[in-house]
Protein backbone atom coordinates (compact mmCIF):
# COMPACT_ATOMS: atom_id res chain seq x y z
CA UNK A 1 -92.40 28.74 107.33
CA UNK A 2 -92.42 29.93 103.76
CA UNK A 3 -92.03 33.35 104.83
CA UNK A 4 -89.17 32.95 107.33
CA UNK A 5 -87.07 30.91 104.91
CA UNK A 6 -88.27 33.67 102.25
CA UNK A 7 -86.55 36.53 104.75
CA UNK A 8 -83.70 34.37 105.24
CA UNK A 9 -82.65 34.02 101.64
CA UNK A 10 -83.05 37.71 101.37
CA UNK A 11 -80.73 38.47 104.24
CA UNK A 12 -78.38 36.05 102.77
CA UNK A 13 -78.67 37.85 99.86
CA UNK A 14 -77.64 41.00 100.91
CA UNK A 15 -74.67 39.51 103.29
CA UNK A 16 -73.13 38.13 100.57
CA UNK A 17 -73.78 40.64 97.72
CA UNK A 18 -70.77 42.20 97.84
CA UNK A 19 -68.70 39.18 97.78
CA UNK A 20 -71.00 37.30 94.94
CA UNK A 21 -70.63 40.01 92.50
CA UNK A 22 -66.43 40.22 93.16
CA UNK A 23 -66.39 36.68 92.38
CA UNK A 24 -68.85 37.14 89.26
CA UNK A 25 -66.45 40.42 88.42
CA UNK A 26 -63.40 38.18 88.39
CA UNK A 27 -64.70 35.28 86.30
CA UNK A 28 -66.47 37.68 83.95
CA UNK A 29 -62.77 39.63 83.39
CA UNK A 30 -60.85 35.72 83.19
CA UNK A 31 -63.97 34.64 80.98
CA UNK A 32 -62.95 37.89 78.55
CA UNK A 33 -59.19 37.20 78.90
CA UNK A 34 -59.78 33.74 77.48
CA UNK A 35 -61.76 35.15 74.74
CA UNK A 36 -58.50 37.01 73.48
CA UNK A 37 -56.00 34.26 73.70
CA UNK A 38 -58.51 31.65 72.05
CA UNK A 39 -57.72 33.12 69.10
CA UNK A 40 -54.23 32.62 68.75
CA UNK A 41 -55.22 28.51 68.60
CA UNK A 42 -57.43 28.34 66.29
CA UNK A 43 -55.77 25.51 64.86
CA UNK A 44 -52.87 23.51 65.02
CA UNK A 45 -50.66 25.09 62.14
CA UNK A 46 -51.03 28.50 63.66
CA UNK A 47 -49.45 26.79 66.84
CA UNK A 48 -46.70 25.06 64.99
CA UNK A 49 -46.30 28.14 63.03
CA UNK A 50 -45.18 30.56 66.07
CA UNK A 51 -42.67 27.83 66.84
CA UNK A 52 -39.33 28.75 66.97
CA UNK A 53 -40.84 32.06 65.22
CA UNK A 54 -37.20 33.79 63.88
CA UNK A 55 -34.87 30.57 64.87
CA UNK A 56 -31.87 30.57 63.18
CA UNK A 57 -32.58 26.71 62.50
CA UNK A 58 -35.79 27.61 60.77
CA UNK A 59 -34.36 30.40 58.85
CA UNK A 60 -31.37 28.12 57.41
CA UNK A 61 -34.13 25.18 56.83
CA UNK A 62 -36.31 27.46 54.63
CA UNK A 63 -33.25 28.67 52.68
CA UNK A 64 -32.46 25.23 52.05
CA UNK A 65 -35.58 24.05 51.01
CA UNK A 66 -36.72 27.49 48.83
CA UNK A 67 -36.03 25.25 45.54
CA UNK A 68 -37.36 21.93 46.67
CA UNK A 69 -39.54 19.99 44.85
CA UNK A 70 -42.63 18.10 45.81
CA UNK A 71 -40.92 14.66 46.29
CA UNK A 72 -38.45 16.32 48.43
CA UNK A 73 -40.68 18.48 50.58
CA UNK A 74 -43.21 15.63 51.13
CA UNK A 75 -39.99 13.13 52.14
CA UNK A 76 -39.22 16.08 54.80
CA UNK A 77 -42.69 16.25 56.00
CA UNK A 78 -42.80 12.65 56.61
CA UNK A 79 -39.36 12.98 58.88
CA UNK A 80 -40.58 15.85 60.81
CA UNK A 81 -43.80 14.41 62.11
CA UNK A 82 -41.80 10.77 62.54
CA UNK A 83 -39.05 12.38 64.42
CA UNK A 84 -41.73 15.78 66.01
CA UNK A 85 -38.77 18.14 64.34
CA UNK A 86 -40.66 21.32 64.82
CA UNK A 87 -39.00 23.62 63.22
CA UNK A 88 -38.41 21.66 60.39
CA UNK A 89 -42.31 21.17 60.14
CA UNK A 90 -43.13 24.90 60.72
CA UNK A 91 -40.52 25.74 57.73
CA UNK A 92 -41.92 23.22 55.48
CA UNK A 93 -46.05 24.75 56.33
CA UNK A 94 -44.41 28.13 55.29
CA UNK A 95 -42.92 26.79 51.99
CA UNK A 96 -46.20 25.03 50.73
CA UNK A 97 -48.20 27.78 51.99
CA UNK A 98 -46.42 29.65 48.62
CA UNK A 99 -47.58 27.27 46.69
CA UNK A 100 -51.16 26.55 44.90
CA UNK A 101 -53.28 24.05 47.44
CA UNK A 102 -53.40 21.45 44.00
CA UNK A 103 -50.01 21.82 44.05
CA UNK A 104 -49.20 21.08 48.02
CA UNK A 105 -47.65 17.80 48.41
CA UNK A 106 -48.38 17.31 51.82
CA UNK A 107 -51.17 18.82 53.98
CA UNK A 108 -50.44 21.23 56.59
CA UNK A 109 -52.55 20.59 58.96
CA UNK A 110 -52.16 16.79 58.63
CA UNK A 111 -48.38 18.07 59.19
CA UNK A 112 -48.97 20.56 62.29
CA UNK A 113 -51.48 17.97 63.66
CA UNK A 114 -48.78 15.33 64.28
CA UNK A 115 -46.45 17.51 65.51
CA UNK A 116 -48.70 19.62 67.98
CA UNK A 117 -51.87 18.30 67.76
CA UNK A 118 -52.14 16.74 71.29
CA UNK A 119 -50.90 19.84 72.33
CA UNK A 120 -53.36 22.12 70.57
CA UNK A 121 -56.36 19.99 71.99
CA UNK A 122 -54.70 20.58 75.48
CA UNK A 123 -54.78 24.41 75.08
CA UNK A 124 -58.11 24.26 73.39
CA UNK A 125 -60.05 22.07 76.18
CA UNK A 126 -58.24 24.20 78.66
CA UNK A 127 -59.95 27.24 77.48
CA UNK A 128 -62.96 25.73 76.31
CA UNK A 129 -62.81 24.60 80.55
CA UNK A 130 -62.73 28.03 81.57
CA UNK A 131 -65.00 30.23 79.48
CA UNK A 132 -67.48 27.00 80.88
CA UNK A 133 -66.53 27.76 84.14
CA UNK A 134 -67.37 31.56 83.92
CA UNK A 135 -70.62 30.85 82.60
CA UNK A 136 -71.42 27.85 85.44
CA UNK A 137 -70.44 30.61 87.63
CA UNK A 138 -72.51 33.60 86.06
CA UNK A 139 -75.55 30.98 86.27
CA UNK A 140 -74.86 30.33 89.81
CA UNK A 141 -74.80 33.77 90.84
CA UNK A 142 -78.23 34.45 88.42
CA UNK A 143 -79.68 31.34 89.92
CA UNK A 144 -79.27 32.22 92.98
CA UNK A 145 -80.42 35.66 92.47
CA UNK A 146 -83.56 34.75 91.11
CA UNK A 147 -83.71 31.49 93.46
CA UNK A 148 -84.78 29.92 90.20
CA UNK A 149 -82.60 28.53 87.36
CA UNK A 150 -81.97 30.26 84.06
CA UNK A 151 -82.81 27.39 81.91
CA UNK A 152 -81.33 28.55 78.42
CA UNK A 153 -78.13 29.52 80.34
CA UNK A 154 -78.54 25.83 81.43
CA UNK A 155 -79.08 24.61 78.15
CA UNK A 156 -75.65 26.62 76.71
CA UNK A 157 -73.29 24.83 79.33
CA UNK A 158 -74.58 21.83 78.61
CA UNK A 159 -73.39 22.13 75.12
CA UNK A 160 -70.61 23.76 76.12
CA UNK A 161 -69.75 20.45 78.32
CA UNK A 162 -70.67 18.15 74.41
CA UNK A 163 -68.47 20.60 72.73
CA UNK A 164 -65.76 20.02 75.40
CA UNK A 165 -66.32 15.91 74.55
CA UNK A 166 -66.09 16.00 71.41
CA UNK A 167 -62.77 18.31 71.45
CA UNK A 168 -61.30 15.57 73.49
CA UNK A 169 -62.26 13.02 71.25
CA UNK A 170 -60.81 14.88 67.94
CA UNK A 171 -64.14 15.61 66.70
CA UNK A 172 -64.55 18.74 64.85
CA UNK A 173 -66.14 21.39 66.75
CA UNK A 174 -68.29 24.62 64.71
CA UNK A 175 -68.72 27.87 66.27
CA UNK A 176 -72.21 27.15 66.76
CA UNK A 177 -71.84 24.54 69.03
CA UNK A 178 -69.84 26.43 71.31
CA UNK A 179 -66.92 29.26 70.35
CA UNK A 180 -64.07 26.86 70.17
CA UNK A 181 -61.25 26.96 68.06
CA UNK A 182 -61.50 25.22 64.93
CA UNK A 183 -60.12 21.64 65.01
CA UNK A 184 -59.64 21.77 61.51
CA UNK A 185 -57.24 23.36 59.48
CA UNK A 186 -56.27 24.93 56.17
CA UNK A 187 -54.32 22.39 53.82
């Protein structure tokens, strides 16, 4: 018995090698795609910050607040998260980012987080989701293979899987955990 179901799994093997390693091919290259966006979210004032990039809105708003004081850019901060004004928000990140951090009156990531927070987790988990995905489907394919599971590959996606958790929850993420972006920002 053992050796008929051992010939079996070899002839399935070589049936379906061809197909296997396209699939594996194509969620190894989406896998590496991934890898090069995730870096444009690393957090949520780099996604607020491409907003609008070059508006003429956003150019006009940072004229017009170039000489504002603290009071004034902290009162503004406080009416672009309340009404999600954007490009009022991404102005105001790029104004305090020319100031010293003792001297921000407002936090810019508190800032980007209100506007495109919910957002920025949506992107994140979405990628965090696929480069998962890739791996569950590298494991397959090496599981099968092997007709034995790789149990450190194992291990990884299940962290990947608490790293995806605590993403949706708001928790911050590191890098050792799994390679997501950053959920927290600069000031």
């Amino acid at each position: 018995m053992n050796r008929a179901a051992s010939g079996r799994r070899g002839e399935l093997k070589r049936e379906t090698y061809d197909k296997r390693v396209a699939l594996l091919r194509e969620a190894v290259r989406l896998r590496d795609e991934l890898v090069a966006v995730r870096d444009h979210y690393k957090s949520p004032v780099q996604m607020l910050m491409r907003e609008n990039l070059g508006s003429e809105r956003r150019s006009r708003i940072l004229q017009q607040i170039a000489a504002s004081g603290p009071a004034e850019l902290a009162s503004l901060a406080e009416y672009a998260a309340a009404t999600k004004d954007m490009e009022l928000g991404a102005a105001l990140c790029s104004r305090v980012a020319d100031l010293m951090p003792n001297q921000r009156p407002f936090s810019s990531h508190d800032l980007a987080e209100a506007l495109v927070g919910g957002d920025h987790r949506k992107v994140v988990l979405s990628i965090m989701e696929a480069e998962r995905l890739a791996e569950e489907v590298a494991n397959d394919e090496a599981t099968f293979e092997r007709g034995a599971p790789d149990n450190l590959r194992v291990l990884k996606i299940a962290r990947m899987i608490q790293a995806e958790q605590a993403v949706a929850e708001g928790l911050p993420v590191s890098d050792d955990d799994q390679t997501a972006p950053d959920q927290q920002g600069e000031n």
